[in-house]
Protein backbone atom coordinates (compact mmCIF):
# COMPACT_ATOMS: atom_id res chain seq x y z
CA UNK A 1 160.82 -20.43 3.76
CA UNK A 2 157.91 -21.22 5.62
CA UNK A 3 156.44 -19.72 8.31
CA UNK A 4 153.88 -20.28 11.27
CA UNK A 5 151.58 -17.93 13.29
CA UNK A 6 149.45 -18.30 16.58
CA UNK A 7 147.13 -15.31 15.24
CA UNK A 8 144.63 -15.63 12.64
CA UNK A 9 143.12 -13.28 10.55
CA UNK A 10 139.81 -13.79 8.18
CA UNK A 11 138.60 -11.00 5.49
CA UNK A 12 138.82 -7.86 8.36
CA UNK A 13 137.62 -9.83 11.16
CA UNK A 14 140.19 -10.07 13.78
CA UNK A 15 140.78 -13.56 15.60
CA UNK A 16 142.29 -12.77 19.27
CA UNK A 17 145.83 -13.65 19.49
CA UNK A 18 147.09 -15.75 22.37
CA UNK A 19 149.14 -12.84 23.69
CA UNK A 20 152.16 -10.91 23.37
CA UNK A 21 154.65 -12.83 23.44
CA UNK A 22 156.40 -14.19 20.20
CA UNK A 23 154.42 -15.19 17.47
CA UNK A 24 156.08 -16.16 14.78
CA UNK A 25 158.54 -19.06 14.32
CA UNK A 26 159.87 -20.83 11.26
CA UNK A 27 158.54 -24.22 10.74
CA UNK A 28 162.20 -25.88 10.81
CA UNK A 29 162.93 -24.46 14.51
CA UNK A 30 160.24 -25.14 16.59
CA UNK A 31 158.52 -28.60 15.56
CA UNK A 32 155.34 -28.47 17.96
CA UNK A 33 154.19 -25.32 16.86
CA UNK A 34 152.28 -26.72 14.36
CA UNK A 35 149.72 -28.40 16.98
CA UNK A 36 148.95 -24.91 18.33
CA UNK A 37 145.63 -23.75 17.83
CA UNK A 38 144.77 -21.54 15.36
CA UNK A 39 148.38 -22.30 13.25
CA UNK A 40 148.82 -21.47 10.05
CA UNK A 41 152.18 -21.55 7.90
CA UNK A 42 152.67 -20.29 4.36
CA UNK A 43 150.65 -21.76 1.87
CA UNK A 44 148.14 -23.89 3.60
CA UNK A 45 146.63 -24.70 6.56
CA UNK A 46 148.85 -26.27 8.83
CA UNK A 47 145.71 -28.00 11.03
CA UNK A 48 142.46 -29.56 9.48
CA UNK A 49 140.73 -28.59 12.15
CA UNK A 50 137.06 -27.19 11.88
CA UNK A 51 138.71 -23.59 13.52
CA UNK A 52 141.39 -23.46 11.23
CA UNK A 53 139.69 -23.98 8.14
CA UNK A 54 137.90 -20.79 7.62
CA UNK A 55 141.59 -18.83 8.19
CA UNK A 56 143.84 -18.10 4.86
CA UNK A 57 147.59 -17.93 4.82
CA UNK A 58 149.16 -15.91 6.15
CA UNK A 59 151.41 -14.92 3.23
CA UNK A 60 149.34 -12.54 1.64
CA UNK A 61 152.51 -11.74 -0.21
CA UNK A 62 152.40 -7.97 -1.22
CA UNK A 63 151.80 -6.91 -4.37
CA UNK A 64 154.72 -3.82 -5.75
CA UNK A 65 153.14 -0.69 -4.95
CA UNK A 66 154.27 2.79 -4.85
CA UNK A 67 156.11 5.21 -1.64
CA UNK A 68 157.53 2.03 -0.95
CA UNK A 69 155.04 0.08 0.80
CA UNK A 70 156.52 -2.74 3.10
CA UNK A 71 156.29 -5.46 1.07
CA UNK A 72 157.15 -3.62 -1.89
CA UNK A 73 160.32 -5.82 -3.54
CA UNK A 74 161.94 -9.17 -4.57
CA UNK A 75 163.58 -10.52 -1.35
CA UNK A 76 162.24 -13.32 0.63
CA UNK A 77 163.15 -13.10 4.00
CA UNK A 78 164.51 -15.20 6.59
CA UNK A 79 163.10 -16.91 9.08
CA UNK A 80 161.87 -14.22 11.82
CA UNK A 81 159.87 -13.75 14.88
CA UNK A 82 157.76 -10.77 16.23
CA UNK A 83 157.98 -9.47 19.58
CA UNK A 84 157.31 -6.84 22.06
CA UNK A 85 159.02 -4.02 21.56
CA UNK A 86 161.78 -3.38 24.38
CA UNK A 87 164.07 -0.68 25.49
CA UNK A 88 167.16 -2.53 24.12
CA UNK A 89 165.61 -1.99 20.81
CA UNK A 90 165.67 1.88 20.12
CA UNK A 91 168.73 2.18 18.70
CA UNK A 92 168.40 -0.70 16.24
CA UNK A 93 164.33 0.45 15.21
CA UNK A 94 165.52 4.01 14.71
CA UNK A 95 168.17 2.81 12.49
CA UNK A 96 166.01 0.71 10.70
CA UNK A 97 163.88 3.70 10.79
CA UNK A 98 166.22 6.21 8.97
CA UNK A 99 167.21 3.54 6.28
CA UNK A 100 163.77 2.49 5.22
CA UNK A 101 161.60 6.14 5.48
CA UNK A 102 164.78 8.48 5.00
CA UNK A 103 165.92 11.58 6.93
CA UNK A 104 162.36 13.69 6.49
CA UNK A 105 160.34 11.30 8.51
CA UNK A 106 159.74 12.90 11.21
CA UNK A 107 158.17 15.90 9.56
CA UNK A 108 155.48 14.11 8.50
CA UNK A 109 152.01 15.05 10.25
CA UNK A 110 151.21 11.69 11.74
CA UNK A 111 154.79 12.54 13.99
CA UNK A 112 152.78 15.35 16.10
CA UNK A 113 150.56 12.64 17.17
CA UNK A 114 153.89 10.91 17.98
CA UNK A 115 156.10 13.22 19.49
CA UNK A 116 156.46 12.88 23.59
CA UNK A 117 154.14 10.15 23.71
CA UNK A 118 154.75 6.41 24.83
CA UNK A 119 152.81 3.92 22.46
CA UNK A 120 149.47 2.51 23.27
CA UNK A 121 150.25 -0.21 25.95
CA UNK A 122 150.73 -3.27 24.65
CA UNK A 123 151.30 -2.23 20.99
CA UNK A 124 154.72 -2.02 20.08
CA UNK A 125 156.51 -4.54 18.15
CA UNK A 126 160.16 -5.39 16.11
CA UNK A 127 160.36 -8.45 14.05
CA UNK A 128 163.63 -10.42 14.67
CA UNK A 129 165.76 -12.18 11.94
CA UNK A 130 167.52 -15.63 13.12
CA UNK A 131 170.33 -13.83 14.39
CA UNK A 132 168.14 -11.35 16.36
CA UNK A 133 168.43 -8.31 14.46
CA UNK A 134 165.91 -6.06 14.03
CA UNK A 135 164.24 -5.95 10.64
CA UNK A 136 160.99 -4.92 10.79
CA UNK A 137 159.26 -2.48 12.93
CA UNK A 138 155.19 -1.27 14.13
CA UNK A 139 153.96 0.92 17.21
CA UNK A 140 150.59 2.03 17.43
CA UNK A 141 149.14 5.28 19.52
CA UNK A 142 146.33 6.31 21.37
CA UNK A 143 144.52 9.56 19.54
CA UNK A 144 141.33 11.06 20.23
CA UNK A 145 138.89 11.89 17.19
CA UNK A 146 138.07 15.64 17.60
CA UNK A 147 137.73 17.66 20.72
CA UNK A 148 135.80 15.24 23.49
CA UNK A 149 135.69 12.67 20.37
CA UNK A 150 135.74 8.91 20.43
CA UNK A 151 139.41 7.67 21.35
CA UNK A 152 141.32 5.52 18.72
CA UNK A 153 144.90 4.48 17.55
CA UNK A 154 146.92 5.66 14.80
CA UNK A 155 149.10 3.07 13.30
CA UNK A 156 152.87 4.18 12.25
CA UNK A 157 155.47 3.69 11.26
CA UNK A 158 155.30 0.60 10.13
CA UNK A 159 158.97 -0.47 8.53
CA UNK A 160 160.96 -3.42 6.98
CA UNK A 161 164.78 -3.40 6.31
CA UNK A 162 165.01 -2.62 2.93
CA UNK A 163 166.44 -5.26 1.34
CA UNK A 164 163.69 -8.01 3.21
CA UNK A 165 160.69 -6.17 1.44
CA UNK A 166 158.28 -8.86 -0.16
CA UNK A 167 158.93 -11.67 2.35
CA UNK A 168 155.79 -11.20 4.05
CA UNK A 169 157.20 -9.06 7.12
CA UNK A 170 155.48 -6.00 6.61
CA UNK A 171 152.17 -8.11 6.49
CA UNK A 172 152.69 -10.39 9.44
CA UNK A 173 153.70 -7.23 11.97
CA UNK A 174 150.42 -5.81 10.53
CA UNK A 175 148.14 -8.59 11.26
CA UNK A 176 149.58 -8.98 14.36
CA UNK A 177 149.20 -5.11 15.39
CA UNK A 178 145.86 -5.25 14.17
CA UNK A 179 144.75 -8.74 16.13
CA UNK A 180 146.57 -7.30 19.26
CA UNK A 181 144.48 -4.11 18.96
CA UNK A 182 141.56 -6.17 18.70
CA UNK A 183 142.01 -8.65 21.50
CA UNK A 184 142.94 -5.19 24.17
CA UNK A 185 139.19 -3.98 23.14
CA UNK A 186 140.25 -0.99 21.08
CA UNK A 187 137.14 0.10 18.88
CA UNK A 188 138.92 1.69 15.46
CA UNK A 189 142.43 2.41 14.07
CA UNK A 190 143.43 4.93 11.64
CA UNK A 191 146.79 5.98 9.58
CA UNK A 192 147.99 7.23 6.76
CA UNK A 193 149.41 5.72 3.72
CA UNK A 194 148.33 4.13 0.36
CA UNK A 195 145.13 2.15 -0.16
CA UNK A 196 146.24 -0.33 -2.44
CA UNK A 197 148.26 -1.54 -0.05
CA UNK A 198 146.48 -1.34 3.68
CA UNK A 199 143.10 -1.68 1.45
CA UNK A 200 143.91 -5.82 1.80
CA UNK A 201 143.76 -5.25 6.07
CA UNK A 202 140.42 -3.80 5.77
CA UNK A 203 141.53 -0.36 5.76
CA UNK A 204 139.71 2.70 3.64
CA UNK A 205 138.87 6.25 3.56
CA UNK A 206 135.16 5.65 3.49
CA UNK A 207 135.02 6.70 7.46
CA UNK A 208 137.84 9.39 7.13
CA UNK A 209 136.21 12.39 5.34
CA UNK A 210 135.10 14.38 8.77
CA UNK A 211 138.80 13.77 10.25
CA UNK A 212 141.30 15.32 9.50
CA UNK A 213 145.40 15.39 10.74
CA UNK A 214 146.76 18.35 12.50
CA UNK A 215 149.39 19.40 9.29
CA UNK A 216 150.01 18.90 5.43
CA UNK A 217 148.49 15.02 4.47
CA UNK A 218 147.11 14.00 1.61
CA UNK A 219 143.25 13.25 2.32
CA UNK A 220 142.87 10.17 0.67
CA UNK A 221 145.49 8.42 2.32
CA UNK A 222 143.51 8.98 5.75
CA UNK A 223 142.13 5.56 6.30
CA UNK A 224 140.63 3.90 8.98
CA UNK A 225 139.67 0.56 10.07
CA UNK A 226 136.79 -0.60 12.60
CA UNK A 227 137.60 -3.42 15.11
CA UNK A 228 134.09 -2.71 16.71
CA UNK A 229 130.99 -1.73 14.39
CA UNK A 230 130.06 1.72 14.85
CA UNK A 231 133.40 3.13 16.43
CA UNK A 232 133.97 5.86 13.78
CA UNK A 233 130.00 6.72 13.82
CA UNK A 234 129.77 10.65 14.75
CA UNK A 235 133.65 10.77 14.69
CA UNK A 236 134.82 14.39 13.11
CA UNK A 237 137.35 16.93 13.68
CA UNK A 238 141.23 17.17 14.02
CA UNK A 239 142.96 13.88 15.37
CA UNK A 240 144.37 15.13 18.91
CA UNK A 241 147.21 13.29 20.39
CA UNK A 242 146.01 11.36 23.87
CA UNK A 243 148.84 8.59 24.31
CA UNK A 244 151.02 8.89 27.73
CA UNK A 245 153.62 11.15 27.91
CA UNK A 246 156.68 10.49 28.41
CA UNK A 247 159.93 12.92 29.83
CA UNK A 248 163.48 12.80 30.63
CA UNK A 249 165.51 9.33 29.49
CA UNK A 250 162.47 7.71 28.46
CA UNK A 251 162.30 9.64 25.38
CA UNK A 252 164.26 7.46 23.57
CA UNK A 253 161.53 4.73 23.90
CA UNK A 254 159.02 6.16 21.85
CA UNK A 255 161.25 8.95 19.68
């Protein structure tokens, strides 16, 4: 199955998206994507263009890696799309949720930073199969870095229905996340989880060892990526949750 995306994304540097709307289509449903600027499908380069040249694939397919990374597995997946996260979509992303972490999710640290908070504006997405269903999932929040430190966002969860790992999901909703970040002006973005795998996003713990989460982590799995040189320069202390909050029915949005 092939695949095309408006965003673009070279080594760590982050190519502005065109918005948020949806970004991925499969080649066999929507024939003029293909003359969009900055399109690239599976494989190769869908344009010749001078722009497009510098730009790999997309499919970065996922190597297997361990805690069951996103595209850890031997399914290709369908066609899909990534959108905004909406409202209409809580029931379906918790769900998918429970299924791919497991019941002690929300235990973990990174949930503090979570809990009662709406996502950073603009940074919530689901990917869509053909028949709409929600099979992948990635929200990202707005954290400070220590007491009066440098705002950033913390990236997580980030989820694929279990049996669609290794079709390239997990990695589209990340490059996506990450070009969205990029294109609102956010300066860094940190989360926790296994090198090997965000490593290939530009992710690492080289900028990580003053931080530290407000519970039980594992301190090498505290990695961080720069969208602006010098964000994390100075940064130190406990990662403090600074997203909007959120009360009464609106819980469910961001639970």
């Amino acid at each position: 199955m092939e695949y095309l995306t408006k965003s673009a994304f070279a080594a760590t540097e982050i190519a502005p998206s065109s918005g948020p709307s949806a970004e991925l289509f499969s080649a066999g449903e929507n024939g003029s994507t293909a003359a969009l600027l900055g399109a690239f499908s599976y494989g190769e380069p869908v344009s010749t263009s001078p722009e497009n040249a510098f730009a790999p694939s997309l499919a970065l397919r996922a190597q297997a890696g361990s805690r069951g990374a996103p595209d850890e597995g031997a399914a290709q997946a369908p066609a899909f799309v990534i959108l905004g996260e909406g409202a209409g979509d809580v029931a379906a992303r918790e769900a998918l949720l429970d299924r791919a972490m497991g019941p002690k999710r929300k235990k973990k640290s990174s949930e503090k930073l979570r809990r009662g908070r709406r996502p950073s504006e603009g940074l919530a997405f689901v990917a869509r199969d053909a028949s709409g269903a929600v099979v992948g999932t990635v929200r990202l929040w707005d954290v400070r870095l220590g007491e009066g430190g440098p705002a950033a966002l913390l990236l997580g969860p980030l989820a694929v229905e279990p049996g669609l790992k290794s079709g390239g999901i997990g990695s589209a909703l990340m490059r996506h996340a990450l070009a969205e970040a990029a294109r609102l002006g956010h300066g860094a973005i940190l989360l926790v989880g296994d090198a090997p795998y965000y490593g290939r996003f530009g992710f690492s713990a080289d900028r990580t060892g003053a931080l530290a989460m407000p519970g039980p982590y594992e301190r090498h799995r505290l990695l961080a990526l720069e969208l602006k040189e010098g964000a994390l320069d100075g940064a130190k202390g406990t990662i403090k949750a600074a997203g909007r909050k959120i009360k009464g029915q609106a819980l469910g949005f961001v639970a």
